[in-house]
PDB file of N, CA and C in Angstrom:
ATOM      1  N   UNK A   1       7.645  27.637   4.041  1.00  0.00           N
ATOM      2  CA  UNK A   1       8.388  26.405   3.869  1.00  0.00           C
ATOM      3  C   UNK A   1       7.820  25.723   2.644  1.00  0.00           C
ATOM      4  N   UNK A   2       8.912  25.154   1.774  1.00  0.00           N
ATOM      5  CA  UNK A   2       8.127  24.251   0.626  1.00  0.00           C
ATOM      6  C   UNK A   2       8.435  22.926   0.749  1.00  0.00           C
ATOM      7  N   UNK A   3       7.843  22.300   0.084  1.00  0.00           N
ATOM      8  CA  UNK A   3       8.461  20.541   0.447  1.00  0.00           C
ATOM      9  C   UNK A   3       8.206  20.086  -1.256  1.00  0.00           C
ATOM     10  N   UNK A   4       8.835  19.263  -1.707  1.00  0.00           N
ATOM     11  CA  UNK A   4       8.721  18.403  -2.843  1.00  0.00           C
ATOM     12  C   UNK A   4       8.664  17.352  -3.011  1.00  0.00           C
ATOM     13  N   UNK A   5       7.270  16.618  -3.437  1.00  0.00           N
ATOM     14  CA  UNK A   5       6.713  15.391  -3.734  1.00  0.00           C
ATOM     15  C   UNK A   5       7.682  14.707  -4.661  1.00  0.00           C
ATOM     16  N   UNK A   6       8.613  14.951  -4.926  1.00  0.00           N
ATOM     17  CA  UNK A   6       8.781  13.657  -5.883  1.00  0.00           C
ATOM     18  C   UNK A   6       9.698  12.825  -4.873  1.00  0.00           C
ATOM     19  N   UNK A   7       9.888  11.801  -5.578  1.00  0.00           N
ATOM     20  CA  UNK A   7      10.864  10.598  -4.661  1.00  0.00           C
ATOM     21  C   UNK A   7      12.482  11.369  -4.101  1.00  0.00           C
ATOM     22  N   UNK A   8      12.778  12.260  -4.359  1.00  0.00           N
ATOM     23  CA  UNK A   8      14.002  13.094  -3.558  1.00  0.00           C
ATOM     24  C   UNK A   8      13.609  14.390  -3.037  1.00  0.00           C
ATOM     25  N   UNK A   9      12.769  13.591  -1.628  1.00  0.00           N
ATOM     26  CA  UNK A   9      12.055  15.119  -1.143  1.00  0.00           C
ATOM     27  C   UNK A   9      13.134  15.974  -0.677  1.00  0.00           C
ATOM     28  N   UNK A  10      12.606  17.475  -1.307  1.00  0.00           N
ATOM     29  CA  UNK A  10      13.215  18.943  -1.133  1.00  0.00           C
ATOM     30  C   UNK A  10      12.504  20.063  -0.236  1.00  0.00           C
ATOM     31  N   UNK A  11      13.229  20.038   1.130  1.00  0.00           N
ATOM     32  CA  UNK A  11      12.521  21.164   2.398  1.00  0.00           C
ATOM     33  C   UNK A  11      13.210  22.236   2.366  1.00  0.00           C
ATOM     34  N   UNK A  12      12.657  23.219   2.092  1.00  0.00           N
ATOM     35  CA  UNK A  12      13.166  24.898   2.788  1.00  0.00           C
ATOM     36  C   UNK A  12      12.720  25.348   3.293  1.00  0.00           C
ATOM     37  N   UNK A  13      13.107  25.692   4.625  1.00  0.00           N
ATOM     38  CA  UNK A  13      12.355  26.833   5.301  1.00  0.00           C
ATOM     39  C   UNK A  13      13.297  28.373   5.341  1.00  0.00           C
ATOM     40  N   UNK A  14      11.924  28.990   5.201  1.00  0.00           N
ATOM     41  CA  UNK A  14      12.643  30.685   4.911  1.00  0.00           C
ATOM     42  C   UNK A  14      11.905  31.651   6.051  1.00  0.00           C
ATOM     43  N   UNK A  15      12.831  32.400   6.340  1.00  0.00           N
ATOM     44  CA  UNK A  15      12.734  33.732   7.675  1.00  0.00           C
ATOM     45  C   UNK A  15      12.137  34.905   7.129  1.00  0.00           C
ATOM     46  N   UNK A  16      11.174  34.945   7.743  1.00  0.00           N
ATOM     47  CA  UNK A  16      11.460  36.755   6.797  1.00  0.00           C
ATOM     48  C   UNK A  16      10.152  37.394   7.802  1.00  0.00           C
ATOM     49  N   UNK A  17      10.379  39.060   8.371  1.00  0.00           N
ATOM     50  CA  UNK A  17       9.581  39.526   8.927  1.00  0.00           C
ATOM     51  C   UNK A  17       9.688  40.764   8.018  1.00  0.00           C
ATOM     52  N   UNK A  18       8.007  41.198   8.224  1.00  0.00           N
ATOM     53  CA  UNK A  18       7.711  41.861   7.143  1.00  0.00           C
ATOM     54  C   UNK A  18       7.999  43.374   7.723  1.00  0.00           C
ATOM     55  N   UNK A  19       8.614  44.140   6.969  1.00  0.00           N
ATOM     56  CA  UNK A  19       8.944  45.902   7.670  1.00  0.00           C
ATOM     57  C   UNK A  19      10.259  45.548   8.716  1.00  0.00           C
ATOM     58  N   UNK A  20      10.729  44.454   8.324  1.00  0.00           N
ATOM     59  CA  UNK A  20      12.415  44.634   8.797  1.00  0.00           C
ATOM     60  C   UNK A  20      13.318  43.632   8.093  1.00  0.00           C
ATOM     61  N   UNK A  21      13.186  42.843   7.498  1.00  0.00           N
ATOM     62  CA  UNK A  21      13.991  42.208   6.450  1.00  0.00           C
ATOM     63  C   UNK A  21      13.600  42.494   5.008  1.00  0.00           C
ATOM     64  N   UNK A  22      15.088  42.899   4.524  1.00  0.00           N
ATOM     65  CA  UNK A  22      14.956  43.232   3.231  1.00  0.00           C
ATOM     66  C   UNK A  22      14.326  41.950   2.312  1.00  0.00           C
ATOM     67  N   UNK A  23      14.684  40.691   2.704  1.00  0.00           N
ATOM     68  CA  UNK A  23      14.391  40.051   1.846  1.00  0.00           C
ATOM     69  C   UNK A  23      14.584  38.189   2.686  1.00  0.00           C
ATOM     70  N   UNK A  24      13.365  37.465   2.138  1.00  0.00           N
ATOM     71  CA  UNK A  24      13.333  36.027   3.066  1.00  0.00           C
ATOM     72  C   UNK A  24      15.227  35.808   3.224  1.00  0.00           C
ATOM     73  N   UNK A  25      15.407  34.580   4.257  1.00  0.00           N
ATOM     74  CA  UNK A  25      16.653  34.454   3.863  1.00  0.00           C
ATOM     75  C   UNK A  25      16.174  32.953   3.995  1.00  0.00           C
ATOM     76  N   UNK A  26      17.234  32.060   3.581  1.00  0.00           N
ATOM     77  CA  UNK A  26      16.851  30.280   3.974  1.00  0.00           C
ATOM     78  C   UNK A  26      17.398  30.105   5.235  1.00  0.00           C
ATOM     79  N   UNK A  27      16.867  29.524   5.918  1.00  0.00           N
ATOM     80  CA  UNK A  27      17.098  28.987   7.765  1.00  0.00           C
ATOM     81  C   UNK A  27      17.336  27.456   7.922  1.00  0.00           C
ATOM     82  N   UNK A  28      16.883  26.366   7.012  1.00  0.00           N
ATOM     83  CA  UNK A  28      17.075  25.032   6.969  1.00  0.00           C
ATOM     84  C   UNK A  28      16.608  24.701   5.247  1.00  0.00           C
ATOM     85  N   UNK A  29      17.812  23.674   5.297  1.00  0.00           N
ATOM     86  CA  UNK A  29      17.044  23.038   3.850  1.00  0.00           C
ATOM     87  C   UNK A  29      17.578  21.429   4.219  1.00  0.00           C
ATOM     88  N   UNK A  30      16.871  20.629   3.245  1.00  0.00           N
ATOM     89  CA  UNK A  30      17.573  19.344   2.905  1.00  0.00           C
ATOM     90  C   UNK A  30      16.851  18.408   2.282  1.00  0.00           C
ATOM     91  N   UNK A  31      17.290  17.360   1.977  1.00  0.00           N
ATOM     92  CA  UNK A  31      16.784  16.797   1.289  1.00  0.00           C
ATOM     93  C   UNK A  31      16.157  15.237   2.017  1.00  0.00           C
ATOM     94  N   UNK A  32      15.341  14.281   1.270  1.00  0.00           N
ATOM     95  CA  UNK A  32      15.357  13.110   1.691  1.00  0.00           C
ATOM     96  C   UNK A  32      14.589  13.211   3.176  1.00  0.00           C
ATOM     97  N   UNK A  33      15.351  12.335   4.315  1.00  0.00           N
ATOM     98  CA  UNK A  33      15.244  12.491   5.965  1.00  0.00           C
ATOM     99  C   UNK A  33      15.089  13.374   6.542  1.00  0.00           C
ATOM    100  N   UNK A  34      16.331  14.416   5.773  1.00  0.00           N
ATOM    101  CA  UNK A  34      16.765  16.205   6.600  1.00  0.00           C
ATOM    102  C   UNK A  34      15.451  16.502   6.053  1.00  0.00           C
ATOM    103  N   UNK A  35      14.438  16.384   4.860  1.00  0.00           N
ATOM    104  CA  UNK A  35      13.458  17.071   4.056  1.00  0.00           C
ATOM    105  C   UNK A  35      12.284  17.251   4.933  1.00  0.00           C
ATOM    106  N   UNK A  36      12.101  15.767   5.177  1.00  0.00           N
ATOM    107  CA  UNK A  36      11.184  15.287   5.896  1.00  0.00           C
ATOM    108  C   UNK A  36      10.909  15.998   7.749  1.00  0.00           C
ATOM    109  N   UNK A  37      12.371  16.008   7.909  1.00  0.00           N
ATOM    110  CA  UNK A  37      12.458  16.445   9.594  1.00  0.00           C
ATOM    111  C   UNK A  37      12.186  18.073   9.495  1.00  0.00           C
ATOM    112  N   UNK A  38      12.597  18.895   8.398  1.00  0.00           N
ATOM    113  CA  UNK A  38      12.113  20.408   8.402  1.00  0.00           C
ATOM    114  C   UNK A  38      10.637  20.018   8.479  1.00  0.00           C
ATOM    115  N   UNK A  39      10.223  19.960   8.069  1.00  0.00           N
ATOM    116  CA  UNK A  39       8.621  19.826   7.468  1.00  0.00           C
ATOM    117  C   UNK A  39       8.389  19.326   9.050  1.00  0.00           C
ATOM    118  N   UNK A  40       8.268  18.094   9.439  1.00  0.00           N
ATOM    119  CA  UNK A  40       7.976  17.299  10.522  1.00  0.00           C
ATOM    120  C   UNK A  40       8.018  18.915  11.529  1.00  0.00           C
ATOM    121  N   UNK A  41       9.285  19.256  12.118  1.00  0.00           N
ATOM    122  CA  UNK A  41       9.683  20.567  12.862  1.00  0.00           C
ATOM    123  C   UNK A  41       8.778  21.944  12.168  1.00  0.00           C
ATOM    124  N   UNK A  42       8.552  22.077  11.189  1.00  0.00           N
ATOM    125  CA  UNK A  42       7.702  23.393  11.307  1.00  0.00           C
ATOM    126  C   UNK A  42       6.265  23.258  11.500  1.00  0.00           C
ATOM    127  N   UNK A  43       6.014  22.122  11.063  1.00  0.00           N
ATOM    128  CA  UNK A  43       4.443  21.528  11.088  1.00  0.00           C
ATOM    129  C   UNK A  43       4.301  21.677  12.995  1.00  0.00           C
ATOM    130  N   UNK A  44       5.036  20.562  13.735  1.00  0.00           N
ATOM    131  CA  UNK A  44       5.344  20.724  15.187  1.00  0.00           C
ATOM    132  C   UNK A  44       5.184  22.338  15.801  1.00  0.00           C
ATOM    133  N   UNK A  45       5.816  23.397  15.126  1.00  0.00           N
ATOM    134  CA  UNK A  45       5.860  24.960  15.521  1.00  0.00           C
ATOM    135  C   UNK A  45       4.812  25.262  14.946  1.00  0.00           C
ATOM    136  N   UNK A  46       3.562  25.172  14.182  1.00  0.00           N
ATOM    137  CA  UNK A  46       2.760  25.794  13.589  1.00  0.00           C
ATOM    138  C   UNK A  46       3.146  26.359  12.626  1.00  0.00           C
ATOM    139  N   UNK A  47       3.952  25.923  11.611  1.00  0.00           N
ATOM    140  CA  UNK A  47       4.523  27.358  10.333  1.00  0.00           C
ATOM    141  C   UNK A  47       4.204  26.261   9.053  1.00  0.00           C
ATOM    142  N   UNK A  48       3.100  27.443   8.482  1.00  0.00           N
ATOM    143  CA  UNK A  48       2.469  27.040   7.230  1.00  0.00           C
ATOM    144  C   UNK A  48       3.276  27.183   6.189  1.00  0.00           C
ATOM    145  N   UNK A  49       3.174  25.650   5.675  1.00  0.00           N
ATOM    146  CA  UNK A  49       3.948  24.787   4.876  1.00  0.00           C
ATOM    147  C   UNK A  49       3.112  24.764   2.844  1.00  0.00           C
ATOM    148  N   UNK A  50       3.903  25.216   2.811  1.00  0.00           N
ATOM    149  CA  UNK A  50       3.239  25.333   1.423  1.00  0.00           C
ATOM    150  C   UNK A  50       4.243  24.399   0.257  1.00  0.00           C
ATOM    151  N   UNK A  51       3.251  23.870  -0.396  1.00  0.00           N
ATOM    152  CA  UNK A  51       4.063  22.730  -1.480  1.00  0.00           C
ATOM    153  C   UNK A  51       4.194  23.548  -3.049  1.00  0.00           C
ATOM    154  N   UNK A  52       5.719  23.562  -3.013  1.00  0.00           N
ATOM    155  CA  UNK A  52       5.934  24.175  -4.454  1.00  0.00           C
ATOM    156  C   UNK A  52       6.973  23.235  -4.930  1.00  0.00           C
ATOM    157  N   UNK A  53       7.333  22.289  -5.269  1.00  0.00           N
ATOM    158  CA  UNK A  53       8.528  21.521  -5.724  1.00  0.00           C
ATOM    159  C   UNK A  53       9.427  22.510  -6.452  1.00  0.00           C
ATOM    160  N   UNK A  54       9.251  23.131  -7.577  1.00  0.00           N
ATOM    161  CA  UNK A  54      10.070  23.885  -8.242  1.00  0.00           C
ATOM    162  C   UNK A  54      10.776  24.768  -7.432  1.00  0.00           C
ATOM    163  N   UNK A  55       9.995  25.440  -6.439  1.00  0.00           N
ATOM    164  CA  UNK A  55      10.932  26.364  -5.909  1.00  0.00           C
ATOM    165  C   UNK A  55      11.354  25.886  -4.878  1.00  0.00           C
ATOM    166  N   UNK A  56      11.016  24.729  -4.208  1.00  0.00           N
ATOM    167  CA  UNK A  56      11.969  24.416  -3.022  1.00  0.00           C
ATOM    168  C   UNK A  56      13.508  23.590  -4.064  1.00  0.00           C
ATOM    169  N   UNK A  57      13.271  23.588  -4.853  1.00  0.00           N
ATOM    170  CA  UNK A  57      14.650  22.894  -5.545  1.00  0.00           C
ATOM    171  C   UNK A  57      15.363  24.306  -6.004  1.00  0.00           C
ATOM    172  N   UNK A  58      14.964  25.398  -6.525  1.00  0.00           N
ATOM    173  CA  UNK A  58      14.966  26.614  -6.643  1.00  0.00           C
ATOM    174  C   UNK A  58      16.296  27.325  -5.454  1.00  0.00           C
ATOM    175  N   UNK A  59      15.443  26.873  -4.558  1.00  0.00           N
ATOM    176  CA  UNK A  59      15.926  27.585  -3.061  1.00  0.00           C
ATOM    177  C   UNK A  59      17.248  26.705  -2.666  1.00  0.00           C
ATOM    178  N   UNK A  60      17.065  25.252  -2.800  1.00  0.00           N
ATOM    179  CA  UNK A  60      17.867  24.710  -2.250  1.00  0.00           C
ATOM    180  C   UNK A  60      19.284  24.803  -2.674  1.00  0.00           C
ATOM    181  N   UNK A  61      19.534  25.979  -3.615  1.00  0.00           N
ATOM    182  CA  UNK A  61      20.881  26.318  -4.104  1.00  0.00           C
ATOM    183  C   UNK A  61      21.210  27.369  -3.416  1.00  0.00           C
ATOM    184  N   UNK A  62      20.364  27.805  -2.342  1.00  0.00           N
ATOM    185  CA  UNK A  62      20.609  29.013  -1.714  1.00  0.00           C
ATOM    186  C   UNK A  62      20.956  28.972  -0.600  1.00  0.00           C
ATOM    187  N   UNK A  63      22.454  29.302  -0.388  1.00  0.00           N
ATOM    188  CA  UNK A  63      22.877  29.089   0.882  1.00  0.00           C
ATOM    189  C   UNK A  63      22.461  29.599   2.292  1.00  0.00           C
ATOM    190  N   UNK A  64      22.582  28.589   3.205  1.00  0.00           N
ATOM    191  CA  UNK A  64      22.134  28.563   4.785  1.00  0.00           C
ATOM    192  C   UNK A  64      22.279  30.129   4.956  1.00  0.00           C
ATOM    193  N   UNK A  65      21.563  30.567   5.823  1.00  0.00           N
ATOM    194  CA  UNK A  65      21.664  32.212   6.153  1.00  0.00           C
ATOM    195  C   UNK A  65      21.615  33.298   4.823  1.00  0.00           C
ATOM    196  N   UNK A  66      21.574  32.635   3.593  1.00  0.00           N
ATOM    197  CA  UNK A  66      21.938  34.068   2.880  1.00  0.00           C
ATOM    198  C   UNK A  66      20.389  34.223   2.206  1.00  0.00           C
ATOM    199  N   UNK A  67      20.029  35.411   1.748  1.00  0.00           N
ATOM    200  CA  UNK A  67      18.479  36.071   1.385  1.00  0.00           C
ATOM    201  C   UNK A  67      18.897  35.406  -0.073  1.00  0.00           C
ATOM    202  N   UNK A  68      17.296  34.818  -0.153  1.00  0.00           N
ATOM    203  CA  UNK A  68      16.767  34.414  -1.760  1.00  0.00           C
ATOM    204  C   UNK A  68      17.231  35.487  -2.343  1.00  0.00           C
ATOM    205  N   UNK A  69      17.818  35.474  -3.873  1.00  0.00           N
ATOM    206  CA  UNK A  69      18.286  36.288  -4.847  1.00  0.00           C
ATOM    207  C   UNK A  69      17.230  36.795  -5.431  1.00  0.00           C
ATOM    208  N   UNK A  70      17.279  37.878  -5.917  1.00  0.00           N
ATOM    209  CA  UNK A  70      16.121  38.156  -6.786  1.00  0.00           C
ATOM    210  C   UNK A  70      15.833  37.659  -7.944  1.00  0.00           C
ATOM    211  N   UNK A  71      16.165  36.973  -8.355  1.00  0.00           N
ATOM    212  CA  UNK A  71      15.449  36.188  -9.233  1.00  0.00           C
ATOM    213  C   UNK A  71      14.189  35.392  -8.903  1.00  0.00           C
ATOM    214  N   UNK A  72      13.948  35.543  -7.441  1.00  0.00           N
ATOM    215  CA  UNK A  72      13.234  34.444  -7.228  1.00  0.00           C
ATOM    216  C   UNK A  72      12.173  35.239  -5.965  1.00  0.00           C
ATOM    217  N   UNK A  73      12.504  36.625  -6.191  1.00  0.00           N
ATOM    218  CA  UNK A  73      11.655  37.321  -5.191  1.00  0.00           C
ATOM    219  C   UNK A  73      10.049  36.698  -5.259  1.00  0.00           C
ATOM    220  N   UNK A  74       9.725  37.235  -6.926  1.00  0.00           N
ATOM    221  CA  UNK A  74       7.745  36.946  -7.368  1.00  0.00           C
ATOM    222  C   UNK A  74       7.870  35.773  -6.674  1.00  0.00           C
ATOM    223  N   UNK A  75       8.507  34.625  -7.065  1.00  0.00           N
ATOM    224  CA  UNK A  75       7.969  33.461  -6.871  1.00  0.00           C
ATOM    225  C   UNK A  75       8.004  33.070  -5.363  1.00  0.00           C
ATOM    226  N   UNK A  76       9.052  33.393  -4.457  1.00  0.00           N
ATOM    227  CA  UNK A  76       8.401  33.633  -3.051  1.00  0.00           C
ATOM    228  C   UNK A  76       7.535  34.575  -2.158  1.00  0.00           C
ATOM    229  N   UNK A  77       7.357  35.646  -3.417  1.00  0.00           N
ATOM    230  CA  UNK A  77       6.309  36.951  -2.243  1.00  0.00           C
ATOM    231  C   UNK A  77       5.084  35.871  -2.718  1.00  0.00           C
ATOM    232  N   UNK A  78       5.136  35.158  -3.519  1.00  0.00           N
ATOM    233  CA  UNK A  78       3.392  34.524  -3.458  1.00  0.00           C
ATOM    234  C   UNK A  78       3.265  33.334  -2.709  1.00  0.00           C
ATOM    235  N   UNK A  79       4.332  32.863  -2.026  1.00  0.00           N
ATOM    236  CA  UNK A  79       4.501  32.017  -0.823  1.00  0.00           C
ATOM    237  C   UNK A  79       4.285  32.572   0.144  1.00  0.00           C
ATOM    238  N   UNK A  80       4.516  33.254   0.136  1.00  0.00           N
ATOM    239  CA  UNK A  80       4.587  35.157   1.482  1.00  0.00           C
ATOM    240  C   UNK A  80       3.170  35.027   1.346  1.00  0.00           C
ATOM    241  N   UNK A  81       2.605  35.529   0.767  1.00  0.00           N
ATOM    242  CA  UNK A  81       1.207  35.956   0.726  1.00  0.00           C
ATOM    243  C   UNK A  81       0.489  34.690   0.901  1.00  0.00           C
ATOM    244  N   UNK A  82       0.715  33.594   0.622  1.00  0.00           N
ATOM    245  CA  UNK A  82      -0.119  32.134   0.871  1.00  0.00           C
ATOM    246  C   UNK A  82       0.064  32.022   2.160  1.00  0.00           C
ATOM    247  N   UNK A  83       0.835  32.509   2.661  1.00  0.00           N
ATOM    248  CA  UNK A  83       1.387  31.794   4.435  1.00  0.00           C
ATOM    249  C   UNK A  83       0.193  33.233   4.840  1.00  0.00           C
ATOM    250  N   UNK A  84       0.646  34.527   4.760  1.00  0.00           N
ATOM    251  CA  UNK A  84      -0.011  35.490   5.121  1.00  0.00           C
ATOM    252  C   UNK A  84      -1.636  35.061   5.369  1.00  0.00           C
ATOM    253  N   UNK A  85      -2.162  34.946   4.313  1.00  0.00           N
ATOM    254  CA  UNK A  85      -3.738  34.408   4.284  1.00  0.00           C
ATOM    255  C   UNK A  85      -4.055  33.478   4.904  1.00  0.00           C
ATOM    256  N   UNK A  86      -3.188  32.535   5.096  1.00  0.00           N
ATOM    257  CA  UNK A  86      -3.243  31.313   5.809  1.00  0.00           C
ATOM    258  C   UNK A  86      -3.566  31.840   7.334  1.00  0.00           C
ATOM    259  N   UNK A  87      -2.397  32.651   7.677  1.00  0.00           N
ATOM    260  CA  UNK A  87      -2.415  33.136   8.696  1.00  0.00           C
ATOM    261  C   UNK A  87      -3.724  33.476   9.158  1.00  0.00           C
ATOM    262  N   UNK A  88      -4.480  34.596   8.549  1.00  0.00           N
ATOM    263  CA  UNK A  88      -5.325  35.303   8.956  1.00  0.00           C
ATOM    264  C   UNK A  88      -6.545  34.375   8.889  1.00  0.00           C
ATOM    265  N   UNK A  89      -6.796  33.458   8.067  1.00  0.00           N
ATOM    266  CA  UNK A  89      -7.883  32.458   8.379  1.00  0.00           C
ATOM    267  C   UNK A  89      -7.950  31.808   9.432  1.00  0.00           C
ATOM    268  N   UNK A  90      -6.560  31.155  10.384  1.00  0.00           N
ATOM    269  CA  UNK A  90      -6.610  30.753  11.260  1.00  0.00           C
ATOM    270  C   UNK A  90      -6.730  31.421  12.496  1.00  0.00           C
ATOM    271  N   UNK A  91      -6.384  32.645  12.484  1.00  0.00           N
ATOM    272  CA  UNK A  91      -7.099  33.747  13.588  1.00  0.00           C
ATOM    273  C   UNK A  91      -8.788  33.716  13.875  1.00  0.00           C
TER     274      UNK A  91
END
């Protein structure tokens, strides 16, 4: 999930299991309130939230249910891998 600090906060949260999805897809986005309530809701589920402004504005052109384009694979497998590590520290 990314969130964006500036004054028109930007939330995405993205799906993706590793060895069965070809590729993240977006599951919630929004902006402002909606921004705030993703974030609020994944923080609540435990799902590590990582702050990238660029690419949650990035993402937020990417429609509900459909997989990030590749253009934008690098810049989310290193979100992938930040959540990943995250993961394993908290084990």
């Amino acid at each position: 999930m990314s969130e964006n600090e500036n004054p028109r906060k930007t939330a995405v949260a993205l799906e993706y299991e590793r060895g069965k999805d070809p590729a993240p897809r977006v599951v919630a986005k929004g902006h402002g309130l909606v921004a705030e309530r993703i974030v609020a809701l994944g923080a609540e589920h435990g799902v590590v939230i990582e702050k990238s402004p660029e690419l949650a504005e990035a993402l937020s052109h990417v429609e509900l249910e459909e997989r990030i384009p590749a253009e934008l694979y690098r810049a989310v497998a290193e979100v992938i891998g930040f959540v990943f590590r995250t993961r394993e520290k908290m084990d």
